[in-house]
N, C-alpha and C. Protein backbone atom coordinates (compact mmCIF):
# COMPACT_ATOMS: atom_id res chain seq x y z
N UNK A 1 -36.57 -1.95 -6.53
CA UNK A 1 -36.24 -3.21 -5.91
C UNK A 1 -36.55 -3.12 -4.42
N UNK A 2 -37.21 -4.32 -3.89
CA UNK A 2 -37.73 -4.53 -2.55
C UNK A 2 -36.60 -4.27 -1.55
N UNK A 3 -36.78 -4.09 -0.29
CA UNK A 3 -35.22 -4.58 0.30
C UNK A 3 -35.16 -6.06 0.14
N UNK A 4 -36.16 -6.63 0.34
CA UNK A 4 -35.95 -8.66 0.53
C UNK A 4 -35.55 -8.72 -0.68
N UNK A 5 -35.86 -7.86 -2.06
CA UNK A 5 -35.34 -8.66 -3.30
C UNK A 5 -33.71 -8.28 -3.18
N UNK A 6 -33.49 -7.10 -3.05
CA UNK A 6 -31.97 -6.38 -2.85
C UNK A 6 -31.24 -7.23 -1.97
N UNK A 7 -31.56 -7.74 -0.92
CA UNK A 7 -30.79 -8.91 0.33
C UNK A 7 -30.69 -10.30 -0.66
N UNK A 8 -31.90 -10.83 -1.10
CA UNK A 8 -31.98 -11.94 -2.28
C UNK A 8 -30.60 -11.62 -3.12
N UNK A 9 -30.64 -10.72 -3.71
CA UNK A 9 -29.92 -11.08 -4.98
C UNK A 9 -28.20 -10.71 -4.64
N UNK A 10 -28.16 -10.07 -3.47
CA UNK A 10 -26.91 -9.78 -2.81
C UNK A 10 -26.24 -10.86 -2.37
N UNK A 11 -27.24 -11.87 -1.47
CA UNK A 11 -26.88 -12.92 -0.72
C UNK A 11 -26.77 -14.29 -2.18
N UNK A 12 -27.27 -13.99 -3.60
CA UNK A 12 -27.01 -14.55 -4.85
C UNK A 12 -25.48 -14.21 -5.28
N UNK A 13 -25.15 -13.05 -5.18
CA UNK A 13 -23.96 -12.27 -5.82
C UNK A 13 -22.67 -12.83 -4.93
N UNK A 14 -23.28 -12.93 -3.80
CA UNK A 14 -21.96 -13.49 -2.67
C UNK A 14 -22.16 -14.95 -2.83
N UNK A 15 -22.95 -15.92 -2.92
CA UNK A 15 -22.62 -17.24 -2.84
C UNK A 15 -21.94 -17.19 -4.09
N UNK A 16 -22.60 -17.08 -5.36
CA UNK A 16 -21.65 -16.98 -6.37
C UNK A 16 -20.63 -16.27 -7.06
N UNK A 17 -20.07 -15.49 -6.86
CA UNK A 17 -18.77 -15.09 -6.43
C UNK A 17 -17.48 -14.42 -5.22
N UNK A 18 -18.33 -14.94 -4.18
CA UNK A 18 -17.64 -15.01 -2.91
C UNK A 18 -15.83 -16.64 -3.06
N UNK A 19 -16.14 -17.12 -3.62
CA UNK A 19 -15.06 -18.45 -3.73
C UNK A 19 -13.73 -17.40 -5.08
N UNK A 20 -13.93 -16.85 -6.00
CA UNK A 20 -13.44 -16.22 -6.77
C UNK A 20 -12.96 -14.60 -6.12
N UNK A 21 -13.14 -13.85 -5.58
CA UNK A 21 -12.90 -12.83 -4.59
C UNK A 21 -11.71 -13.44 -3.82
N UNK A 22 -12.13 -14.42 -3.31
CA UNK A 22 -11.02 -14.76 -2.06
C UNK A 22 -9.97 -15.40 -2.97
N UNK A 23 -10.19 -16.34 -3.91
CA UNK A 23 -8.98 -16.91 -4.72
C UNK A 23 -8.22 -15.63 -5.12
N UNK A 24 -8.81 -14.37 -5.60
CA UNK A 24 -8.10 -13.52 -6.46
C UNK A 24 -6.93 -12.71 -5.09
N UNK A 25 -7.94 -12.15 -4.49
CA UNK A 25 -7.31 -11.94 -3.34
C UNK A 25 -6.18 -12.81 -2.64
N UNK A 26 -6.27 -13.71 -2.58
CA UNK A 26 -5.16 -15.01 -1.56
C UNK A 26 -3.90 -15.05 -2.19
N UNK A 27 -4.36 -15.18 -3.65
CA UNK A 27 -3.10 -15.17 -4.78
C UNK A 27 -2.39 -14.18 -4.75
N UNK A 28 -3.39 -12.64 -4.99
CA UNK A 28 -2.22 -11.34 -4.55
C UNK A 28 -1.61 -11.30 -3.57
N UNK A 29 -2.36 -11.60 -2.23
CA UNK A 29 -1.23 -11.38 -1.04
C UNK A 29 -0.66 -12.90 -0.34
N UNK A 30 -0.93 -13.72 -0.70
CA UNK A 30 -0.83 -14.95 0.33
C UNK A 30 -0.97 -15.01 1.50
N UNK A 31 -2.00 -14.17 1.73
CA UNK A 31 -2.55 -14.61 3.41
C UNK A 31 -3.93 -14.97 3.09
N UNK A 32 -4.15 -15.78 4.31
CA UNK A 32 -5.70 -16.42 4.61
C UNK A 32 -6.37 -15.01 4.86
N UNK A 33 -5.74 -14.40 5.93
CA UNK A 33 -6.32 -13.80 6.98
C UNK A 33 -6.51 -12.49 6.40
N UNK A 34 -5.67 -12.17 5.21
CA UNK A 34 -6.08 -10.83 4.40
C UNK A 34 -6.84 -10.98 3.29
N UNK A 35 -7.01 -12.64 3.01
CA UNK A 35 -8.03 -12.79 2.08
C UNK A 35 -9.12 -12.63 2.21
N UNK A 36 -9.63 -13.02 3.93
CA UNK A 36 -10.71 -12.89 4.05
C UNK A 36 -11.44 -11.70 4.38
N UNK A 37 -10.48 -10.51 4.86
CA UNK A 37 -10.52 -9.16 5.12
C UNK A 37 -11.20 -8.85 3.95
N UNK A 38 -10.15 -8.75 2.70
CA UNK A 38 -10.89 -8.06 1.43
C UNK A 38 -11.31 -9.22 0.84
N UNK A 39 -12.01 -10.49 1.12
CA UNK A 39 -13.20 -10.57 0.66
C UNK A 39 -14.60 -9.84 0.79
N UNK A 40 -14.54 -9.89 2.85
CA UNK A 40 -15.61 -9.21 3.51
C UNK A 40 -15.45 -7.63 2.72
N UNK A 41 -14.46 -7.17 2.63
CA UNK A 41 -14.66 -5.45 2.30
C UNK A 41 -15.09 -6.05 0.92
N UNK A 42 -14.94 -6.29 0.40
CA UNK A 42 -15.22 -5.82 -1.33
C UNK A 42 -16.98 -6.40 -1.19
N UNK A 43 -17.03 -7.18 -0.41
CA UNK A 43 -18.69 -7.46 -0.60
C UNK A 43 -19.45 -6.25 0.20
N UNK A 44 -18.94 -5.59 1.09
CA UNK A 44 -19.32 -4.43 1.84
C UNK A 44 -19.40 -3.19 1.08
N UNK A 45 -18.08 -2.69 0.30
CA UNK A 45 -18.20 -2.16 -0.83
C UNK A 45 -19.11 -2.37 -1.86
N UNK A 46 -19.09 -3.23 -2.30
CA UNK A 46 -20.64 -3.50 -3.30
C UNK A 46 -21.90 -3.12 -2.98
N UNK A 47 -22.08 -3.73 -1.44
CA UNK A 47 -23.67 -3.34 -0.70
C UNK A 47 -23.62 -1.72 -1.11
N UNK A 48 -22.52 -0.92 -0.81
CA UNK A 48 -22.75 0.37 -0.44
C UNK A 48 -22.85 0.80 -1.60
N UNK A 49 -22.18 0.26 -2.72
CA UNK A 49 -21.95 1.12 -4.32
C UNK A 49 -22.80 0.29 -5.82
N UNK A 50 -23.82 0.07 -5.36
CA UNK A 50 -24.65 -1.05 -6.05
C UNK A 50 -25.42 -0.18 -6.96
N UNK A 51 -25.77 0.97 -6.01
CA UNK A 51 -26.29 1.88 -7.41
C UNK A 51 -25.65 2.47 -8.70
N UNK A 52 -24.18 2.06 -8.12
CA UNK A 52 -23.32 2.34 -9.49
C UNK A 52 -23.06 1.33 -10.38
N UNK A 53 -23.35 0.27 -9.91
CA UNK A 53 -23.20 -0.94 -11.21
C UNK A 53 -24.58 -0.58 -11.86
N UNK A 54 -23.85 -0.79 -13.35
CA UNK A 54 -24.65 -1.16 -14.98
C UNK A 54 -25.27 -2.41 -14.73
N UNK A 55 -26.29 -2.17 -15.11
CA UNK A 55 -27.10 -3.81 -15.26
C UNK A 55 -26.89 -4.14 -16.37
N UNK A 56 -26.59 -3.11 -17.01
CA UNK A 56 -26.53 -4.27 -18.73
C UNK A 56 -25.26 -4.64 -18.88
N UNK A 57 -23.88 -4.22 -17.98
CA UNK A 57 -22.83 -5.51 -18.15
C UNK A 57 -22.79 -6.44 -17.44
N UNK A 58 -21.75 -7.29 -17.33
CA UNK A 58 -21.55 -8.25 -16.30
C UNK A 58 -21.31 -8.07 -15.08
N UNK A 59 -21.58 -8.26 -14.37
CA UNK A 59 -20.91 -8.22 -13.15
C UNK A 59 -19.60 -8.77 -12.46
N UNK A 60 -19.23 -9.59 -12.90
CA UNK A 60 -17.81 -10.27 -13.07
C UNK A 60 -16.48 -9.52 -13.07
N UNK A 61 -16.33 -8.34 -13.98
CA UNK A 61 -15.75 -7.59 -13.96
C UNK A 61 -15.73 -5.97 -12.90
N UNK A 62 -17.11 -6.07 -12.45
CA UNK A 62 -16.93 -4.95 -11.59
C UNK A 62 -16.58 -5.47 -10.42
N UNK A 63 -17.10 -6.53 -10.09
CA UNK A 63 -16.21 -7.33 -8.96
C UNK A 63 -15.09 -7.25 -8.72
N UNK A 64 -14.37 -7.67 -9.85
CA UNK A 64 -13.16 -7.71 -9.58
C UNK A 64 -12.51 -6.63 -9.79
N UNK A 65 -12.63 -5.81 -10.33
CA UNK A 65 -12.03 -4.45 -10.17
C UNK A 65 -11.93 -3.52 -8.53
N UNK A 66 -13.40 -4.05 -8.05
CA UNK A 66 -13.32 -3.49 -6.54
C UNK A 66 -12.48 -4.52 -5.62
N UNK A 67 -12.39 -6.12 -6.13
CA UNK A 67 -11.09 -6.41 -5.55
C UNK A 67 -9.85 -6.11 -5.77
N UNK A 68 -9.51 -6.01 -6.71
CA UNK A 68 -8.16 -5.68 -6.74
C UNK A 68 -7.72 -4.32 -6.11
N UNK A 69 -8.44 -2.99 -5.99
CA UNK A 69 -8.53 -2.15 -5.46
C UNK A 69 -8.77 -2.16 -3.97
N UNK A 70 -8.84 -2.86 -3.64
CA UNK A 70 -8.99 -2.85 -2.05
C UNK A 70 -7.72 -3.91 -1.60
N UNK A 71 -7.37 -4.61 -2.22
CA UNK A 71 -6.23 -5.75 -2.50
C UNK A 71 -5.36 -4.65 -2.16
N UNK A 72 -5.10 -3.91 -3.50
CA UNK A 72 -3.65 -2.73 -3.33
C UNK A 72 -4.15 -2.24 -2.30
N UNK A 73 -5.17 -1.34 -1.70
CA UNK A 73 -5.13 -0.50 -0.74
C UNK A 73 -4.30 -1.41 0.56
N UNK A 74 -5.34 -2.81 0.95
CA UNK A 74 -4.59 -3.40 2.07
C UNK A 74 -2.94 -3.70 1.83
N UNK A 75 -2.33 -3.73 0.70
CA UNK A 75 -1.07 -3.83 0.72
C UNK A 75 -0.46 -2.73 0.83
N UNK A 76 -0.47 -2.00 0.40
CA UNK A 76 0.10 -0.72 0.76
C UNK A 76 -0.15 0.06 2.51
N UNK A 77 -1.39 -0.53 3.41
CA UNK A 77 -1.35 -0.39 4.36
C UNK A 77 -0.61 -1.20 5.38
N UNK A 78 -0.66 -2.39 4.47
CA UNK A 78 0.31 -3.50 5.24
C UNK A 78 1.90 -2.99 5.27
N UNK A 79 1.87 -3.11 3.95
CA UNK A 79 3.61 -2.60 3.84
C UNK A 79 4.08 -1.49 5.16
N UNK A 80 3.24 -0.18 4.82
CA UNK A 80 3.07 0.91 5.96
C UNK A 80 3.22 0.26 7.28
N UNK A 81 2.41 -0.37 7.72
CA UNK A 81 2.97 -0.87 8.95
C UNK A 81 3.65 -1.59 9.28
N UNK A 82 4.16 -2.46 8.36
CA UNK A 82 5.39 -3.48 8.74
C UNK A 82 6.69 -2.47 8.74
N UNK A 83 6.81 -1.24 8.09
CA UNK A 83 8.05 -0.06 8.16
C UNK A 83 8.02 0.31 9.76
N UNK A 84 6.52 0.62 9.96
CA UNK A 84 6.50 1.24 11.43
C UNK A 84 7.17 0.48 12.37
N UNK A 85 6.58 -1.12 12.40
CA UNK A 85 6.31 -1.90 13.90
C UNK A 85 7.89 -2.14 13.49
N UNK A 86 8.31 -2.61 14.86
CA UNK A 86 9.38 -3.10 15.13
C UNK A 86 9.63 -4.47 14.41
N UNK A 87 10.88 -4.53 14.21
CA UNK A 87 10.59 -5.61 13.31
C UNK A 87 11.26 -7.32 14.10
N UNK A 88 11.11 -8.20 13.99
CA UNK A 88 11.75 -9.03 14.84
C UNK A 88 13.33 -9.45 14.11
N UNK A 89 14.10 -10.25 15.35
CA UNK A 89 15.22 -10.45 14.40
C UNK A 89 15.38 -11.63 13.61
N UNK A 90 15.81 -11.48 12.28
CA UNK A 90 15.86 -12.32 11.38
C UNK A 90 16.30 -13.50 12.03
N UNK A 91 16.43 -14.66 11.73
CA UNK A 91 17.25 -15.73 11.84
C UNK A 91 18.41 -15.65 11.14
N UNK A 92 19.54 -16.68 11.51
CA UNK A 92 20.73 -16.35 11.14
C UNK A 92 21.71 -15.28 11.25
N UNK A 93 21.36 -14.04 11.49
CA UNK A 93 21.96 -12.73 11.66
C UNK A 93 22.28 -12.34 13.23
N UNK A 94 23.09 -11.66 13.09
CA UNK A 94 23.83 -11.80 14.84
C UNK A 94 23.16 -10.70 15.39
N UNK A 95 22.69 -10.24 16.56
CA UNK A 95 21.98 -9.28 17.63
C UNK A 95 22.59 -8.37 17.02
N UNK A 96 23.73 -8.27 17.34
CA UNK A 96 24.10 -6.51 17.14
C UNK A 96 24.04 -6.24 15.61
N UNK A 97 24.26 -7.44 14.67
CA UNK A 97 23.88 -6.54 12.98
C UNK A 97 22.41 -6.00 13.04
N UNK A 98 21.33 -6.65 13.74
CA UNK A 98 20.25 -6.22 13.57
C UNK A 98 20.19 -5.10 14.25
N UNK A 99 20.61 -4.80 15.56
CA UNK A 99 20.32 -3.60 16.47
C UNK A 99 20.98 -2.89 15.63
N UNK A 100 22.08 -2.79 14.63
CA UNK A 100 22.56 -1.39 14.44
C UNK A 100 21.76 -1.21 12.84
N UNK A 101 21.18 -1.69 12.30
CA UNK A 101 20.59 -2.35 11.32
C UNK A 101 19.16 -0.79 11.57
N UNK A 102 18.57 -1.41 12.41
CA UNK A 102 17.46 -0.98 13.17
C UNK A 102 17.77 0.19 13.28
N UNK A 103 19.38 0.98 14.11
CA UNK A 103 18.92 2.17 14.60
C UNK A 103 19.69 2.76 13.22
N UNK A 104 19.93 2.15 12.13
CA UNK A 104 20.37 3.43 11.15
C UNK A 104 18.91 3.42 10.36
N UNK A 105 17.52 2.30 10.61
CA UNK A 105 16.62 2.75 9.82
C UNK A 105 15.68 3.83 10.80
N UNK A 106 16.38 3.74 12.05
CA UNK A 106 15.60 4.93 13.17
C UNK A 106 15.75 6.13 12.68
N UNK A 107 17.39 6.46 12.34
CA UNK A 107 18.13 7.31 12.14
C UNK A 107 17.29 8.04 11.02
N UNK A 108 17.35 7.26 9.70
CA UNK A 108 16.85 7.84 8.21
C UNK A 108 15.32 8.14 8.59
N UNK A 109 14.17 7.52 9.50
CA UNK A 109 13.23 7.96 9.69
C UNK A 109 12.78 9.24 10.18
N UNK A 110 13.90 9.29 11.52
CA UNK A 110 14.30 10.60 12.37
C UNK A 110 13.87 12.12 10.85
N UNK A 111 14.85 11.31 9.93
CA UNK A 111 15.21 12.31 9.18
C UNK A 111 14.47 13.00 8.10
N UNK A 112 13.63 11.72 7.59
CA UNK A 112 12.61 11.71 7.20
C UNK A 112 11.34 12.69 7.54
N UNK A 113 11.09 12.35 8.79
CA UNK A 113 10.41 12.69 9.36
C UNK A 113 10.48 14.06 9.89
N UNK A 114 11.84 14.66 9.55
CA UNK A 114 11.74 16.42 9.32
C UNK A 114 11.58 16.72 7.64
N UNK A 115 11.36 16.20 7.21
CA UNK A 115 11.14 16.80 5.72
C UNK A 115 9.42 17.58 5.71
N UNK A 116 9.51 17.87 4.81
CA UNK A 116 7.64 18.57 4.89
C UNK A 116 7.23 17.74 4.21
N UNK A 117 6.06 17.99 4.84
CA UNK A 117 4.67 17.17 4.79
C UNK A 117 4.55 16.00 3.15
N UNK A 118 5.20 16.88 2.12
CA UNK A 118 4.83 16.73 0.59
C UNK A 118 5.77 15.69 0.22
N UNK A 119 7.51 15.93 0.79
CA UNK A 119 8.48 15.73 0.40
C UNK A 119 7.80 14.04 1.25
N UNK A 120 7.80 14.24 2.63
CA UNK A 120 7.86 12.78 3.15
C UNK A 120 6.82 11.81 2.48
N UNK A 121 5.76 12.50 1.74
CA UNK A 121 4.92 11.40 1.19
C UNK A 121 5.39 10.99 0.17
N UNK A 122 5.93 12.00 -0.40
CA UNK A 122 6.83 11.76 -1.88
C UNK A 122 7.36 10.09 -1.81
N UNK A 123 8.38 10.52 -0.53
CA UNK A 123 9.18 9.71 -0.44
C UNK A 123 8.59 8.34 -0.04
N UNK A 124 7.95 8.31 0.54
CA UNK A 124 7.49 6.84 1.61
C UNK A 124 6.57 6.32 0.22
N UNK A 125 5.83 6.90 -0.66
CA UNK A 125 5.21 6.25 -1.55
C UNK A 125 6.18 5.56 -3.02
N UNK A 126 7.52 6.48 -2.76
CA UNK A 126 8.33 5.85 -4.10
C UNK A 126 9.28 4.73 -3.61
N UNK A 127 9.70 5.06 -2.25
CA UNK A 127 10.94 4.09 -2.02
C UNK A 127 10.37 2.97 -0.92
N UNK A 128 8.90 3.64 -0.19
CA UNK A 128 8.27 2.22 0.63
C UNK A 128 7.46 1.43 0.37
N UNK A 129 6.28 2.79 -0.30
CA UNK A 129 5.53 1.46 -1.16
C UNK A 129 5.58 1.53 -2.81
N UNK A 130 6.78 1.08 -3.12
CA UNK A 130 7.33 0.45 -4.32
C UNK A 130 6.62 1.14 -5.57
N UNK A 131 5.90 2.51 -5.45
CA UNK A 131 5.73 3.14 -7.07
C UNK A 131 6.46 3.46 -7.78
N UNK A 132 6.01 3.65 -8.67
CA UNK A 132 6.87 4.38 -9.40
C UNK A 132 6.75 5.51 -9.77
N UNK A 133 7.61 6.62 -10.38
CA UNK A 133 7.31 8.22 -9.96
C UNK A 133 5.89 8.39 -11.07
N UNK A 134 5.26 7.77 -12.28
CA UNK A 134 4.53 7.90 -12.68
C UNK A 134 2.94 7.70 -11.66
N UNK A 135 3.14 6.33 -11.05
CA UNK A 135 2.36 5.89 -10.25
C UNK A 135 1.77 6.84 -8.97
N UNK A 136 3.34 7.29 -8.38
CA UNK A 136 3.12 8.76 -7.41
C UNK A 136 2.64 9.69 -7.81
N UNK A 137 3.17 10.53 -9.01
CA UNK A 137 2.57 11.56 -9.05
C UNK A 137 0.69 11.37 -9.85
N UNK A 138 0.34 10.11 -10.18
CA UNK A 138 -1.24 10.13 -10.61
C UNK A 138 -1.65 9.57 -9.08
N UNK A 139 -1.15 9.11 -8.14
CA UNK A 139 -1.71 9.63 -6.81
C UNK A 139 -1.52 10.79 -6.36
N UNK A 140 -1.25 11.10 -6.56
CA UNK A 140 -1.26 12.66 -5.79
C UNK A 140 -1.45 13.72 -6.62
N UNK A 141 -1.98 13.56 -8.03
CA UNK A 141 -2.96 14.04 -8.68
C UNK A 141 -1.48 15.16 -8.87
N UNK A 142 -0.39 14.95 -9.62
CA UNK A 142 0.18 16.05 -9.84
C UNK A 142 0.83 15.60 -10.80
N UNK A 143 1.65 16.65 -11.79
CA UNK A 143 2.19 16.33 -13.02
C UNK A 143 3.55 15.75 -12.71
N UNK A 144 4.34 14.46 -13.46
CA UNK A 144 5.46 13.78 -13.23
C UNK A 144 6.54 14.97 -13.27
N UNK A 145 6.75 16.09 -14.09
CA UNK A 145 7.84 16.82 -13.46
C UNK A 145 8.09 17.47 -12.76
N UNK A 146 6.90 17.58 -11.52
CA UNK A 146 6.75 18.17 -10.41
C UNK A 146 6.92 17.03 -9.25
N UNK A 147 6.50 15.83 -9.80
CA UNK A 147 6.72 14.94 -9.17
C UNK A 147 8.41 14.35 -9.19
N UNK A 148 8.94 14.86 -9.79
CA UNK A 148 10.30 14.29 -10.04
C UNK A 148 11.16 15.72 -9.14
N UNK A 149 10.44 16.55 -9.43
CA UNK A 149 11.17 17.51 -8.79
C UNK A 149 10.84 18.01 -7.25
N UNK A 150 10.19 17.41 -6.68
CA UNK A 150 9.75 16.93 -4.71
C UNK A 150 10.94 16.32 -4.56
N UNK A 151 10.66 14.96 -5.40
CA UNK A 151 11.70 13.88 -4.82
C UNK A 151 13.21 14.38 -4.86
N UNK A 152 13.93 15.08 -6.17
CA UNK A 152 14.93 15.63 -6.02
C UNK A 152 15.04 16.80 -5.06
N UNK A 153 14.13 17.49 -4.73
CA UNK A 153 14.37 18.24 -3.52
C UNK A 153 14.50 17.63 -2.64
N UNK A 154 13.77 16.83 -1.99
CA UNK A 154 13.53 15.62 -0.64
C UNK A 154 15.12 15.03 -0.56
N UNK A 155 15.65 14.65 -1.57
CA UNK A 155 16.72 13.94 -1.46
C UNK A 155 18.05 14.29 -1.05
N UNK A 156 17.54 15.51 -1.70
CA UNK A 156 18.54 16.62 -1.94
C UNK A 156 18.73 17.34 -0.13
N UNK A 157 17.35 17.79 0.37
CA UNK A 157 17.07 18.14 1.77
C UNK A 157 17.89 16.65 2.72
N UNK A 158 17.39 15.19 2.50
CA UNK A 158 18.07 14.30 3.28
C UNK A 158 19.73 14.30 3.21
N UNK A 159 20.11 14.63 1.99
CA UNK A 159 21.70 14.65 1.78
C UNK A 159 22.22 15.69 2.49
N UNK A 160 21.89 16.95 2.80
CA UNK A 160 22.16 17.82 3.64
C UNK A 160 22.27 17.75 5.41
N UNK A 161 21.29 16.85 5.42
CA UNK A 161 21.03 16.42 7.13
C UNK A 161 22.19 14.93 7.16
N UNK A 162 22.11 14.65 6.26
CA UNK A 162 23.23 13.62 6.32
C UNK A 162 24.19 13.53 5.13
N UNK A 163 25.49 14.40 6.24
CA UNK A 163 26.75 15.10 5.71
C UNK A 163 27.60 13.96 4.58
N UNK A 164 28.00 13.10 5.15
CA UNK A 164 28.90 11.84 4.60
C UNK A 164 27.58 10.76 3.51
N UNK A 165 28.09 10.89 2.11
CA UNK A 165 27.37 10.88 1.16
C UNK A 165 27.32 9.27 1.43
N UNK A 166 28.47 8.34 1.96
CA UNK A 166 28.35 7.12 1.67
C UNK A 166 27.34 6.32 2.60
N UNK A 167 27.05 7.20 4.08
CA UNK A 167 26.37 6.91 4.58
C UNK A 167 24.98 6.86 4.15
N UNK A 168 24.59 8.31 3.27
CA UNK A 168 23.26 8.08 3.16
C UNK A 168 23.02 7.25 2.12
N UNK A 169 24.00 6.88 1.34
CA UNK A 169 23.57 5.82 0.33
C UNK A 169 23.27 4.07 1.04
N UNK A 170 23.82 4.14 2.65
CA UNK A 170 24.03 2.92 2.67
C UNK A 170 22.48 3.18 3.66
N UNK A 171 22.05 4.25 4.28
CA UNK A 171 21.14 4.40 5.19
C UNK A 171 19.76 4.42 4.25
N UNK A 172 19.77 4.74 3.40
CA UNK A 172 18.52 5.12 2.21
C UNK A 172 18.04 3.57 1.64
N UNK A 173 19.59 2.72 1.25
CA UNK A 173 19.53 1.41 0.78
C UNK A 173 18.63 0.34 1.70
N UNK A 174 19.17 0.93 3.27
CA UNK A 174 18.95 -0.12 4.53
C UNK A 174 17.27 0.07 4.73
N UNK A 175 17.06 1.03 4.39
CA UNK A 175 15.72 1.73 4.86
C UNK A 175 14.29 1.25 3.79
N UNK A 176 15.16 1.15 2.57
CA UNK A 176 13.83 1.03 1.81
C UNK A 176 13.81 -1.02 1.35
């Protein structure tokens, strides 16, 4: 294939399913502005991984498989940073519930954030971005009762740094 035919049939592939990308996308996250992110990536992705599409299936489906995959990735990066940034204060809720709100999720981060390296991913992938321990441990490419047994260590390590059990149930709750 020419490059002009490869630009041709690319700039074919995006008029006609560029409107379906962004619907699929908009629907998962409800933003404009992240729709149009992973529209642009998933058509960027394609340019780059074109030698891996089958010509003898559809294309319809590989499409959308590289959207939805870049969909989760930006949500899970989103989520990630909405934990980080500061967060503003709710409406309705009084200054000081939020300030103390805030520094007991400082607190559990503090704490967090001495665990090792394994334990804290453990954690931030089951209780921040919403997997589940099956889901964690086939990211991190490890078997679920090894994966079950991080997290009970991790938990086990946070319950120790934080003495009074009712606290960390209410600091763990506030946090995730």
């Amino acid at each position: 294939m020419t490059e002009n035919t490869h630009k041709e049939f690319m700039e074919e592939i995006f008029n006609k399913h560029s409107s379906m990308v962004y619907r699929t996308a908009y629907f998962l996250t409800k933003s404009r502005e992240m729709a149009d992110d992973i529209t642009q990536e998933t058509f960027i992705r394609m340019i780059k991984k074109i030698h891996l599409y089958d010509s003898e299936k559809p294309i319809e489906p590989w499409i959308y498989k590289i959207t939805i995959n870049i969909t989760r990735n930006m949500i899970r990066k989103q989520k990630l940073i909405n934990l980080i940034r500061p967060s503003d204060i709710p409406r309705g809720k009084a200054v000081e519930t939020t300030i103390l709100e805030n520094e007991r999720k400082d607190d559990l981060w503090k704490e967090i954030n001495q665990l090792s390296y394994k334990s804290k991913e453990l954690i931030i992938l089951h209780f921040y971005s919403e997997l589940t321990l099956a889901e964690v441990a086939n990211s991190l490419n490890i078997p679920i009762g090894t994966c079950k047994s991080r997290l009970n260590y991790a938990l086990t390590k946070l319950r120790e740094s934080i003495p009074d059990k009712e606290i960390f149930k209410q600091k763990l709750k506030e946090g995730i």
